[in-house]
PDB file of N, CA and C in Angstrom:
ATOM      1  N   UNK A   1     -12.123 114.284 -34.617  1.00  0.00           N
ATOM      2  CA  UNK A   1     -11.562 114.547 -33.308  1.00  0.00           C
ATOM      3  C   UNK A   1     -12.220 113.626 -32.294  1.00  0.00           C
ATOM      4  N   UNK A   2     -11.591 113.212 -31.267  1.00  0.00           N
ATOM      5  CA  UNK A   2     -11.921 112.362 -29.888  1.00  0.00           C
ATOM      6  C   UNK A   2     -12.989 113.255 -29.608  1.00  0.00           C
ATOM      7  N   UNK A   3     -13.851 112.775 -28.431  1.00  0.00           N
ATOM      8  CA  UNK A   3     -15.078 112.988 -27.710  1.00  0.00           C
ATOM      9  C   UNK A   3     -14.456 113.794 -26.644  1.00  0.00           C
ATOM     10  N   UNK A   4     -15.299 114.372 -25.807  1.00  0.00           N
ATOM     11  CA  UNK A   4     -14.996 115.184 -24.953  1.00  0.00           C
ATOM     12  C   UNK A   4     -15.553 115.120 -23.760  1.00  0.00           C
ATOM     13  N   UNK A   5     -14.876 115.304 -22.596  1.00  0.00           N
ATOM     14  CA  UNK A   5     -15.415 114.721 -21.455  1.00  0.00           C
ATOM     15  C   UNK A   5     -15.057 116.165 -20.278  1.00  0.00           C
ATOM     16  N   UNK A   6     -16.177 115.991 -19.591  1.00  0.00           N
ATOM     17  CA  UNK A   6     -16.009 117.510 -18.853  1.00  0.00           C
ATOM     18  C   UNK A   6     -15.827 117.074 -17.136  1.00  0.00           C
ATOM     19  N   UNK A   7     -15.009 117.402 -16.290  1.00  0.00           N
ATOM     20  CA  UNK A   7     -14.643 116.803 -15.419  1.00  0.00           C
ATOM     21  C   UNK A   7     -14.896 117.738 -14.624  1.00  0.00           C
ATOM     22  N   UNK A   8     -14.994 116.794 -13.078  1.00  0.00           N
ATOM     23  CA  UNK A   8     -15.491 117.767 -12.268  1.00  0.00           C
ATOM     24  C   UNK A   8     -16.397 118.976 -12.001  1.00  0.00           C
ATOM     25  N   UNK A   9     -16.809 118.804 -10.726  1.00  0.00           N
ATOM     26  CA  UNK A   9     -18.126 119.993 -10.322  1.00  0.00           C
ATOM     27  C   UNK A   9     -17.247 121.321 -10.272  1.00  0.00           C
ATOM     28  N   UNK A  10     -16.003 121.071  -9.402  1.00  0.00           N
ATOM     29  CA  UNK A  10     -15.524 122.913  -9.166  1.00  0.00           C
ATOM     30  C   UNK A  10     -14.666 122.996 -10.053  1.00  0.00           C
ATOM     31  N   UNK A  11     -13.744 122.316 -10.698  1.00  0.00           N
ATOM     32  CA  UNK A  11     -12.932 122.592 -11.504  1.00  0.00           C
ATOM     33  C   UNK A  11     -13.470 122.475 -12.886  1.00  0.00           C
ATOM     34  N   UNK A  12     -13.134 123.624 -14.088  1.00  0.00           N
ATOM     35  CA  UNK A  12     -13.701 123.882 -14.841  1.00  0.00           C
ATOM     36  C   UNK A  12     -12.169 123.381 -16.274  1.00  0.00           C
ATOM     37  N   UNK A  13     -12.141 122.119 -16.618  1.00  0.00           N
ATOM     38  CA  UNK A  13     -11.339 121.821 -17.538  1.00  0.00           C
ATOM     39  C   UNK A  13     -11.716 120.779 -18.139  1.00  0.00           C
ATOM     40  N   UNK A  14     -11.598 120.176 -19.605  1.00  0.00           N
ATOM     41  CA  UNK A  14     -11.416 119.409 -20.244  1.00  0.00           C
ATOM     42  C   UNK A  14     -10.870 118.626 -20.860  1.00  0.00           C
ATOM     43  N   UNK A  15     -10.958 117.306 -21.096  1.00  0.00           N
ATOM     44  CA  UNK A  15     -10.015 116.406 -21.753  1.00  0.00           C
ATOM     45  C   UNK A  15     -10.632 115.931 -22.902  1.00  0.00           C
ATOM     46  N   UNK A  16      -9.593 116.229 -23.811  1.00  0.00           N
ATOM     47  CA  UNK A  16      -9.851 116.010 -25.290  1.00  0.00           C
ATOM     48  C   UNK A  16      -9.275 114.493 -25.598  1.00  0.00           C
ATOM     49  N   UNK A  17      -9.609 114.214 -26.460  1.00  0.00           N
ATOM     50  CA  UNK A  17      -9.358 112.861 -27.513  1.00  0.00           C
ATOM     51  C   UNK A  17      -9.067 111.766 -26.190  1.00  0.00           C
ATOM     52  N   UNK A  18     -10.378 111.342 -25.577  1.00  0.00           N
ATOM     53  CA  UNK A  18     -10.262 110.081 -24.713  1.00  0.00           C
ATOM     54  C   UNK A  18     -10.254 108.825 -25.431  1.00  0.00           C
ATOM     55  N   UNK A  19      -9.235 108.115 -24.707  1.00  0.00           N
ATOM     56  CA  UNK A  19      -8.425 106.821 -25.182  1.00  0.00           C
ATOM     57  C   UNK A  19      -9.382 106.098 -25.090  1.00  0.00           C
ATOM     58  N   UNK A  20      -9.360 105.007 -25.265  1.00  0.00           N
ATOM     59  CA  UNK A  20      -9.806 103.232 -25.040  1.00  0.00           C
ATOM     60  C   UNK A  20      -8.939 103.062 -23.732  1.00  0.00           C
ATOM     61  N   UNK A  21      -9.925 102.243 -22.885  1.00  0.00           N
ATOM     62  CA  UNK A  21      -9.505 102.176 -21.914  1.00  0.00           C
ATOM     63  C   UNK A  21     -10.047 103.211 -20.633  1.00  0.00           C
ATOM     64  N   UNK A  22      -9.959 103.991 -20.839  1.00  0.00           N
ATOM     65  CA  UNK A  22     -10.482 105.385 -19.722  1.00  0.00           C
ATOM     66  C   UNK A  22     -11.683 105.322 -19.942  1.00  0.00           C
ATOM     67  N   UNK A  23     -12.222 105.327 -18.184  1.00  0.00           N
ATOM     68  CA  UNK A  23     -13.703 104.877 -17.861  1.00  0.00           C
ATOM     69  C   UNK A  23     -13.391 105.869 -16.649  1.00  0.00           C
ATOM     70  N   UNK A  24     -14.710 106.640 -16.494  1.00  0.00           N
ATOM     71  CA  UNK A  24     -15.315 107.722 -15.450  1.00  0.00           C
ATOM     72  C   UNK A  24     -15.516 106.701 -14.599  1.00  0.00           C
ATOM     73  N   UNK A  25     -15.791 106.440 -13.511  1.00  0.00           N
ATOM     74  CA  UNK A  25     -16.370 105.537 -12.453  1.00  0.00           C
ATOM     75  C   UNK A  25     -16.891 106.664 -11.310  1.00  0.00           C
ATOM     76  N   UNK A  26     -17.817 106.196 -10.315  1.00  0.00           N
ATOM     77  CA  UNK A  26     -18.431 106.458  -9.555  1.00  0.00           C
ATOM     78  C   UNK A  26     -18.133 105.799  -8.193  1.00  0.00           C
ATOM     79  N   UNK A  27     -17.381 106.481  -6.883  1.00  0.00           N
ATOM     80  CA  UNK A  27     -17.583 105.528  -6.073  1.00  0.00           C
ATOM     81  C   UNK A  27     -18.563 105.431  -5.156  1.00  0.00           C
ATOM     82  N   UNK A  28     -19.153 104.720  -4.583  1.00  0.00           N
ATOM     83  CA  UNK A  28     -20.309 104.833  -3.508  1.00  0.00           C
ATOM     84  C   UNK A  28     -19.831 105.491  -2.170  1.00  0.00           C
ATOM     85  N   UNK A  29     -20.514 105.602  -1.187  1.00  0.00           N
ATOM     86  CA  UNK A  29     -20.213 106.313   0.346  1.00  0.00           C
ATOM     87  C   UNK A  29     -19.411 105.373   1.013  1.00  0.00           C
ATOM     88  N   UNK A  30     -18.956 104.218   0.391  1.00  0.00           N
ATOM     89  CA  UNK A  30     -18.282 103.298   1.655  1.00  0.00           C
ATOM     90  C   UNK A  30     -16.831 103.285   0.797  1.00  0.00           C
ATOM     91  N   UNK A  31     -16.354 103.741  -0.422  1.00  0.00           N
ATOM     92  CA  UNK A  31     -15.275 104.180  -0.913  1.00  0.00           C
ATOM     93  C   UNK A  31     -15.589 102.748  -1.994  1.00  0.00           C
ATOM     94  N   UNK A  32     -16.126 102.142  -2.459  1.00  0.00           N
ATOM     95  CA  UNK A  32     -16.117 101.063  -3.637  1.00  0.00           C
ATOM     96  C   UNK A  32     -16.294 101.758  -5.076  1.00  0.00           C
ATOM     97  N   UNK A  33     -15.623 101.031  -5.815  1.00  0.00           N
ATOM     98  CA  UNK A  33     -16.158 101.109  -7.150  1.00  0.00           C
ATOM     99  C   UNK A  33     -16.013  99.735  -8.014  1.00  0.00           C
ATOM    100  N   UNK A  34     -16.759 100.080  -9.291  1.00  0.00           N
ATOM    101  CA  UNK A  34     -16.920  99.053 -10.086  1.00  0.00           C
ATOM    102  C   UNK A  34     -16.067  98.347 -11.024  1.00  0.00           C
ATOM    103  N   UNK A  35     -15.343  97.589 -10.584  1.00  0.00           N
ATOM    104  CA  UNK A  35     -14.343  97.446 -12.316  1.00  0.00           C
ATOM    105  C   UNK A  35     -14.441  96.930 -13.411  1.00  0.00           C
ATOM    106  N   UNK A  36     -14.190  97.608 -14.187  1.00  0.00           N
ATOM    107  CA  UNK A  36     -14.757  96.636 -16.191  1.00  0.00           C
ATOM    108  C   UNK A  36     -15.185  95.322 -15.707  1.00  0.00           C
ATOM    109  N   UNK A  37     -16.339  94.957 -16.277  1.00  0.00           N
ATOM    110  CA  UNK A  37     -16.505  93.319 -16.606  1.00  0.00           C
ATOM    111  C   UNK A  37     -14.999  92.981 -18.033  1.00  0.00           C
ATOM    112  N   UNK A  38     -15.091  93.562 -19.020  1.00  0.00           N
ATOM    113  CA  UNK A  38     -14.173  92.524 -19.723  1.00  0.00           C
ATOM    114  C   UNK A  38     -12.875  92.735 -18.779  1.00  0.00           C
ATOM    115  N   UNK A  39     -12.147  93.651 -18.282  1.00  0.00           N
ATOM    116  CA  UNK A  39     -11.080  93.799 -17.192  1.00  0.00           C
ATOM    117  C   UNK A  39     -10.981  92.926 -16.582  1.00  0.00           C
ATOM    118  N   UNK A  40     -11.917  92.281 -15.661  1.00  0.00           N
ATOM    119  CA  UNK A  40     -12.138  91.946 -14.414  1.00  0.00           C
ATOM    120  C   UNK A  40     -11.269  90.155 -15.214  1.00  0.00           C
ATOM    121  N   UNK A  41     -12.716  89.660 -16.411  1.00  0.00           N
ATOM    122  CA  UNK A  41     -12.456  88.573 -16.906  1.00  0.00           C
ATOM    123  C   UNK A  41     -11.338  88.027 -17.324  1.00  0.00           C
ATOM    124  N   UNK A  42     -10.635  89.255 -18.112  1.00  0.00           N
ATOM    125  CA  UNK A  42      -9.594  89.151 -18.782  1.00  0.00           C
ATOM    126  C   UNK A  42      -8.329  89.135 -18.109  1.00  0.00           C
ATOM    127  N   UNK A  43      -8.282  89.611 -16.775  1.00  0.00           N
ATOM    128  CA  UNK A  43      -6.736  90.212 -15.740  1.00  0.00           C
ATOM    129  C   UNK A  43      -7.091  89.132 -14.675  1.00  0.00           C
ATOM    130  N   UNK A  44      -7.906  89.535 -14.326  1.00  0.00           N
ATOM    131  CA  UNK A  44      -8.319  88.926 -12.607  1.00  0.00           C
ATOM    132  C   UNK A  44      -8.558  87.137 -12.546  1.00  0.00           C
ATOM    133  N   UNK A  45      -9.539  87.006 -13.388  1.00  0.00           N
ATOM    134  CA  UNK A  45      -9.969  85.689 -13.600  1.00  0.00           C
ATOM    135  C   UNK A  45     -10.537  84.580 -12.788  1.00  0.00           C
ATOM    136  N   UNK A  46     -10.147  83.526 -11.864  1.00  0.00           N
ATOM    137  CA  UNK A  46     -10.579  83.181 -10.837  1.00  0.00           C
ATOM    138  C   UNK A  46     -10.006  83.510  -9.438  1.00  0.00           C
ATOM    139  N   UNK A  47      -8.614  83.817  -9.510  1.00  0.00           N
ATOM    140  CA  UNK A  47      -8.065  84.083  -8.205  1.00  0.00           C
ATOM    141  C   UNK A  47      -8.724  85.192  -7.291  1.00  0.00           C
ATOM    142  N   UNK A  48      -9.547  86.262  -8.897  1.00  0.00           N
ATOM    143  CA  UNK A  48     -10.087  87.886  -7.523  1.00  0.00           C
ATOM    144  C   UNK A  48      -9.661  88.275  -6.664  1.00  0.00           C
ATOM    145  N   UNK A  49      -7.845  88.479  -6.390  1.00  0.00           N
ATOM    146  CA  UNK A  49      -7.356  89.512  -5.812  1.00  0.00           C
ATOM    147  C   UNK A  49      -6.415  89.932  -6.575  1.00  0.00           C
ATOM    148  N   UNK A  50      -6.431  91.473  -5.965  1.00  0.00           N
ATOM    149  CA  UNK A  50      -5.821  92.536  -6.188  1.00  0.00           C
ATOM    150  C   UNK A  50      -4.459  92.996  -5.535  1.00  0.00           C
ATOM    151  N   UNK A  51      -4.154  93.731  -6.038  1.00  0.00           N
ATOM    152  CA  UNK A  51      -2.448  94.782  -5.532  1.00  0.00           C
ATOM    153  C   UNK A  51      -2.951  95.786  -5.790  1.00  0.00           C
ATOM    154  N   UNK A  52      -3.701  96.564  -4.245  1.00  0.00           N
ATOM    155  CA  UNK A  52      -3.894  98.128  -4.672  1.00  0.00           C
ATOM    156  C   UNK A  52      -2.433  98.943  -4.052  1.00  0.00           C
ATOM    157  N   UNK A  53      -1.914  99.405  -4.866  1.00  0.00           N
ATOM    158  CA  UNK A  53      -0.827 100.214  -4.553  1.00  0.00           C
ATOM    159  C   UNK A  53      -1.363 101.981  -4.258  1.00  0.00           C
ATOM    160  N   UNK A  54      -0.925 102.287  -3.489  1.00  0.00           N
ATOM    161  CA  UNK A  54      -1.232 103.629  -2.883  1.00  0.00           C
ATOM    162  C   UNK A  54      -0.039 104.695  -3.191  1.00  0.00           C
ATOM    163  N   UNK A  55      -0.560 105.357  -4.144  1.00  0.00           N
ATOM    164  CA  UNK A  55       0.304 106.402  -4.715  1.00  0.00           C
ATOM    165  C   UNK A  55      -0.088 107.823  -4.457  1.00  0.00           C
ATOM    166  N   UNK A  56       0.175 108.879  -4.178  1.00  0.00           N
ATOM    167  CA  UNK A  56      -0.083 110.462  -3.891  1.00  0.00           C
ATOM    168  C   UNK A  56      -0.567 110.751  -5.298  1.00  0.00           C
ATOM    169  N   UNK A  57      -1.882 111.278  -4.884  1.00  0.00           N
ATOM    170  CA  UNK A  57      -2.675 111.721  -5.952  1.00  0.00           C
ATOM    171  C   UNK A  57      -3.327 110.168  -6.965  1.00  0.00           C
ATOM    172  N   UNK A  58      -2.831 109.188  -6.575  1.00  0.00           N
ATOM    173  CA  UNK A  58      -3.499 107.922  -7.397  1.00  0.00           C
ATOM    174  C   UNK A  58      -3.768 106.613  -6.695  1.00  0.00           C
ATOM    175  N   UNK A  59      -4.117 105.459  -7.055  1.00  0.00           N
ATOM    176  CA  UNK A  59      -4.322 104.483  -6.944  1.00  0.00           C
ATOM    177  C   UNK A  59      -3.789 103.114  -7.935  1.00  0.00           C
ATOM    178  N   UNK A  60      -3.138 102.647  -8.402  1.00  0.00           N
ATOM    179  CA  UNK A  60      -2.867 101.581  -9.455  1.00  0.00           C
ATOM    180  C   UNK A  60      -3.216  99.968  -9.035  1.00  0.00           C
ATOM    181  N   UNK A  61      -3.825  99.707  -9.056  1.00  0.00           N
ATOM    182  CA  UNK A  61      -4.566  98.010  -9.040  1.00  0.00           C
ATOM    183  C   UNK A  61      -3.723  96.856 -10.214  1.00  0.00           C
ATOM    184  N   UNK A  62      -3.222  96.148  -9.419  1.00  0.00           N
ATOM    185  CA  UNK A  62      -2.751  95.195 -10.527  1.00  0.00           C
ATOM    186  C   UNK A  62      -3.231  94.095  -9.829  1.00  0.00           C
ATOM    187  N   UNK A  63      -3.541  92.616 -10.882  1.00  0.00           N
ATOM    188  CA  UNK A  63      -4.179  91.565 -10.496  1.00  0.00           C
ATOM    189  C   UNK A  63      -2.864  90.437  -9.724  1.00  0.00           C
ATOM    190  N   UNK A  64      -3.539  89.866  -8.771  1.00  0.00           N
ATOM    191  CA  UNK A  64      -2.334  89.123  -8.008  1.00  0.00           C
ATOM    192  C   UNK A  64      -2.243  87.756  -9.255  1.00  0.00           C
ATOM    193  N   UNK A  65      -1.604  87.517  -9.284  1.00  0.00           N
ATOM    194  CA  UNK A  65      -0.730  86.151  -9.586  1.00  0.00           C
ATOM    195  C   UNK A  65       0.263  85.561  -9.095  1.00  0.00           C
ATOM    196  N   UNK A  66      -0.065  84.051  -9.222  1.00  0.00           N
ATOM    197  CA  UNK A  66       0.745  83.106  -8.976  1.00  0.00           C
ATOM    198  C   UNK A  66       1.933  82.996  -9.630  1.00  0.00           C
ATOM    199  N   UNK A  67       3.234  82.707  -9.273  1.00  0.00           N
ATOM    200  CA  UNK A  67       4.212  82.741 -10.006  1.00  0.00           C
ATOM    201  C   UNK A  67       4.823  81.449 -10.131  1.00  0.00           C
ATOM    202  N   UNK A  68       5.340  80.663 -10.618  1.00  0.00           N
ATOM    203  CA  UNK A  68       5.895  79.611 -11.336  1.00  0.00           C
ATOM    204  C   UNK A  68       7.291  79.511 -11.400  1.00  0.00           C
ATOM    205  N   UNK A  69       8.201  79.321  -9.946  1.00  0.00           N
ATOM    206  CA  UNK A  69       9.230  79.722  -9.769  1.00  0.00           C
ATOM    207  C   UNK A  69      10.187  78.594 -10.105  1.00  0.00           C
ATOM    208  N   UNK A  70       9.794  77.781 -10.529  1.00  0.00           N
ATOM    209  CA  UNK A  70      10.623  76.457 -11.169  1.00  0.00           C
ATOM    210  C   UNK A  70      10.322  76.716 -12.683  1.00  0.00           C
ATOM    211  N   UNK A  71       9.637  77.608 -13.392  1.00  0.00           N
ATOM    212  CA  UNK A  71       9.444  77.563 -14.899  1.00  0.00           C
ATOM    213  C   UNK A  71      10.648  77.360 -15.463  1.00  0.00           C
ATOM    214  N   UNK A  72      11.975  78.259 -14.986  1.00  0.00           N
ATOM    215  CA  UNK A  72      12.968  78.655 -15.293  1.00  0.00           C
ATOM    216  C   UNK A  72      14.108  77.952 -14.901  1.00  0.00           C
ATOM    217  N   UNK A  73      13.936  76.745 -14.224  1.00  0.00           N
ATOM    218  CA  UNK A  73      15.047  76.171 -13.736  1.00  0.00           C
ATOM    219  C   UNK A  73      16.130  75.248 -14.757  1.00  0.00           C
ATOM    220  N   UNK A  74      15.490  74.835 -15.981  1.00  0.00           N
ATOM    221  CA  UNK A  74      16.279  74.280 -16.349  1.00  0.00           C
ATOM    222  C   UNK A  74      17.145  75.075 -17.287  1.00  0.00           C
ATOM    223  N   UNK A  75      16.678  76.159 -17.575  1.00  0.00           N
ATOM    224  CA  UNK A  75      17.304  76.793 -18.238  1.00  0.00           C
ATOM    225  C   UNK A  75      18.830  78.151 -18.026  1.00  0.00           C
ATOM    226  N   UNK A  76      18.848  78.064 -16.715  1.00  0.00           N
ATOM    227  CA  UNK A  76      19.532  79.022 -16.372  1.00  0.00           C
ATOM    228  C   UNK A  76      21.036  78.235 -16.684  1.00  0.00           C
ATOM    229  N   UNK A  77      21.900  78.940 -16.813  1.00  0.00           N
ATOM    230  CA  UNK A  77      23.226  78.730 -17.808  1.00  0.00           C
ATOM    231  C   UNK A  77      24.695  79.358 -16.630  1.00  0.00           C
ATOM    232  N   UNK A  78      24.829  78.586 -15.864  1.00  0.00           N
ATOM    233  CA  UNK A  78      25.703  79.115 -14.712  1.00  0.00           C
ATOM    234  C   UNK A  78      27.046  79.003 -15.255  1.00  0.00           C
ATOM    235  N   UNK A  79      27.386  78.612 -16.460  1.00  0.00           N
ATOM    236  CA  UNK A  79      29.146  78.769 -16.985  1.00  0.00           C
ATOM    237  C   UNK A  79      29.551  77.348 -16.303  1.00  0.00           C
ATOM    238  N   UNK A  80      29.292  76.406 -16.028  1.00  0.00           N
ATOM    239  CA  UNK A  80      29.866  75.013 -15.707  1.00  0.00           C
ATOM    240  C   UNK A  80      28.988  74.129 -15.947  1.00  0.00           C
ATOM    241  N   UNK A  81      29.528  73.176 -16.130  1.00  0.00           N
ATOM    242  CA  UNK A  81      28.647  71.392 -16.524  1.00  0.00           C
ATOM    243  C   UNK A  81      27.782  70.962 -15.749  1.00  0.00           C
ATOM    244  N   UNK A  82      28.647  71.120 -14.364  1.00  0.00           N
ATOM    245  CA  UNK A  82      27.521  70.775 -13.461  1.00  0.00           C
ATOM    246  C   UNK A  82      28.391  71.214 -11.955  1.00  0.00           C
ATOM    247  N   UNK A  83      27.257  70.858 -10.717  1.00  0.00           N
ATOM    248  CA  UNK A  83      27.666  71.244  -9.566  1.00  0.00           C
ATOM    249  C   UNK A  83      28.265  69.961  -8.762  1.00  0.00           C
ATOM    250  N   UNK A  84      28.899  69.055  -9.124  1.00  0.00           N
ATOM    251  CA  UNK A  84      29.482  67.923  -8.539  1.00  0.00           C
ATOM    252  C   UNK A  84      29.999  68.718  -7.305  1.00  0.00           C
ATOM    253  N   UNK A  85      30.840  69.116  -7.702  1.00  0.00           N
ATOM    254  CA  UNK A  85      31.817  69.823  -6.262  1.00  0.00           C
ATOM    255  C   UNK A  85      31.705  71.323  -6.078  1.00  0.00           C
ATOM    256  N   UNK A  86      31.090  71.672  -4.830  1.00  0.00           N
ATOM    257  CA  UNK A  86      30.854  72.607  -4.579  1.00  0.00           C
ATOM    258  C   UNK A  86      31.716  74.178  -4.524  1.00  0.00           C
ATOM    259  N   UNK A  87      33.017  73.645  -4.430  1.00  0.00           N
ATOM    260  CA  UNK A  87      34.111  74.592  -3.779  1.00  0.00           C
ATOM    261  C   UNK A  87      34.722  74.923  -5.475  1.00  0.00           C
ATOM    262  N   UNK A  88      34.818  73.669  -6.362  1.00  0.00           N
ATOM    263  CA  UNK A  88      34.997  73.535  -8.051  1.00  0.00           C
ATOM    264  C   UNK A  88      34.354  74.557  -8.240  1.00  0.00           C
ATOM    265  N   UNK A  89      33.081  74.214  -8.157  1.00  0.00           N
ATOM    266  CA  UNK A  89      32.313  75.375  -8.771  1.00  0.00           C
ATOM    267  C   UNK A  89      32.052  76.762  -9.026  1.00  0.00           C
ATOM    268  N   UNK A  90      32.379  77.082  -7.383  1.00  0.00           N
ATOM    269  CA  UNK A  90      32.827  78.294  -7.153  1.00  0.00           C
ATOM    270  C   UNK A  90      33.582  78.922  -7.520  1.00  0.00           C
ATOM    271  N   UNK A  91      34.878  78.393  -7.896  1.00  0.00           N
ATOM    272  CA  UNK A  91      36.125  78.971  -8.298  1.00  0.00           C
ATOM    273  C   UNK A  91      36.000  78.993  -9.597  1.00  0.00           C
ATOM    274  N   UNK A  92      35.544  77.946 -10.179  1.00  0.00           N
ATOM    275  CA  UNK A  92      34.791  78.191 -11.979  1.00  0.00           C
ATOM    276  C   UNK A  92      33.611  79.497 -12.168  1.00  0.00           C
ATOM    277  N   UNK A  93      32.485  79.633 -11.426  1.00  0.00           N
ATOM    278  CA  UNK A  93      31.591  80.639 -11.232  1.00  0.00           C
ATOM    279  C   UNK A  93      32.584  81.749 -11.363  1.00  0.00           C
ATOM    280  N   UNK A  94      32.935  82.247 -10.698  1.00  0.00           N
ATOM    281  CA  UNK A  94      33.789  83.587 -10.392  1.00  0.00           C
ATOM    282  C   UNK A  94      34.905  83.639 -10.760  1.00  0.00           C
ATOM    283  N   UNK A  95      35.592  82.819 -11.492  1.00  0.00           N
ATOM    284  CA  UNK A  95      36.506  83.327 -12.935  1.00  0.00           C
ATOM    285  C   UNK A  95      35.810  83.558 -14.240  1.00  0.00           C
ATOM    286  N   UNK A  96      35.093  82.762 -14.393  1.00  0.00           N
ATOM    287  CA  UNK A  96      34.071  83.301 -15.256  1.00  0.00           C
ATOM    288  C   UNK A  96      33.392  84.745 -15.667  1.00  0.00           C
ATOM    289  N   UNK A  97      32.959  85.098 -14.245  1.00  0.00           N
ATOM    290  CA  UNK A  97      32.863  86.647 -13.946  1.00  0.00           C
ATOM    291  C   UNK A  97      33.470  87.500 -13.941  1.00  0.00           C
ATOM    292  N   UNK A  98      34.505  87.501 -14.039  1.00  0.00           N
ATOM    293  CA  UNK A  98      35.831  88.325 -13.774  1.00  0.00           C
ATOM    294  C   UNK A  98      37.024  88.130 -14.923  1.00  0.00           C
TER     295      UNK A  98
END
């Protein structure tokens, strides 16, 4: 069976079979806490910012990244050869669709 972890001072309950991944943390008086070193290395990396999202009853942190908004350009597949003529195109686009 998983390990057992006893939570909280006033509330009297337990959680059985803790995952990988789930870490108790501690925050200090100015509201900080610590995040995984392999986490930090592995998600964050050199950029070190965050997306703290503010949820009722939670918190979810995701690492910011850069996005690569030309990765995808050559590949997108619009149903015509090409865009020579603009007004062509259109009328090819949206029979296509329809």
């Amino acid at each position: 069976m998983g390990k057992i972890l006893y939570c909280g001072e006033l509330h009297d309950f337990v959680v059985y079979n803790l995952e990988v991944g789930v870490e108790v943390k501690k925050v200090d008086s100015q509201g900080r806490l610590i995040l995984p070193a392999d986490w930090r290395e592995a998600e964050i990396g050199e950029n070190r910012e965050l997306y703290v999202i503010k949820r009722k009853g939670y918190l979810k942190i995701v690492p910011k990244r850069r996005v690569d908004l030309t990765e995808n350009f050559d590949r997108v597949d619009l149903g015509a050869e090409s865009i020579g003529n603009w007004k062509e195109f259109q009328k090819q686009f949206y029979e296509a669709r329809t």
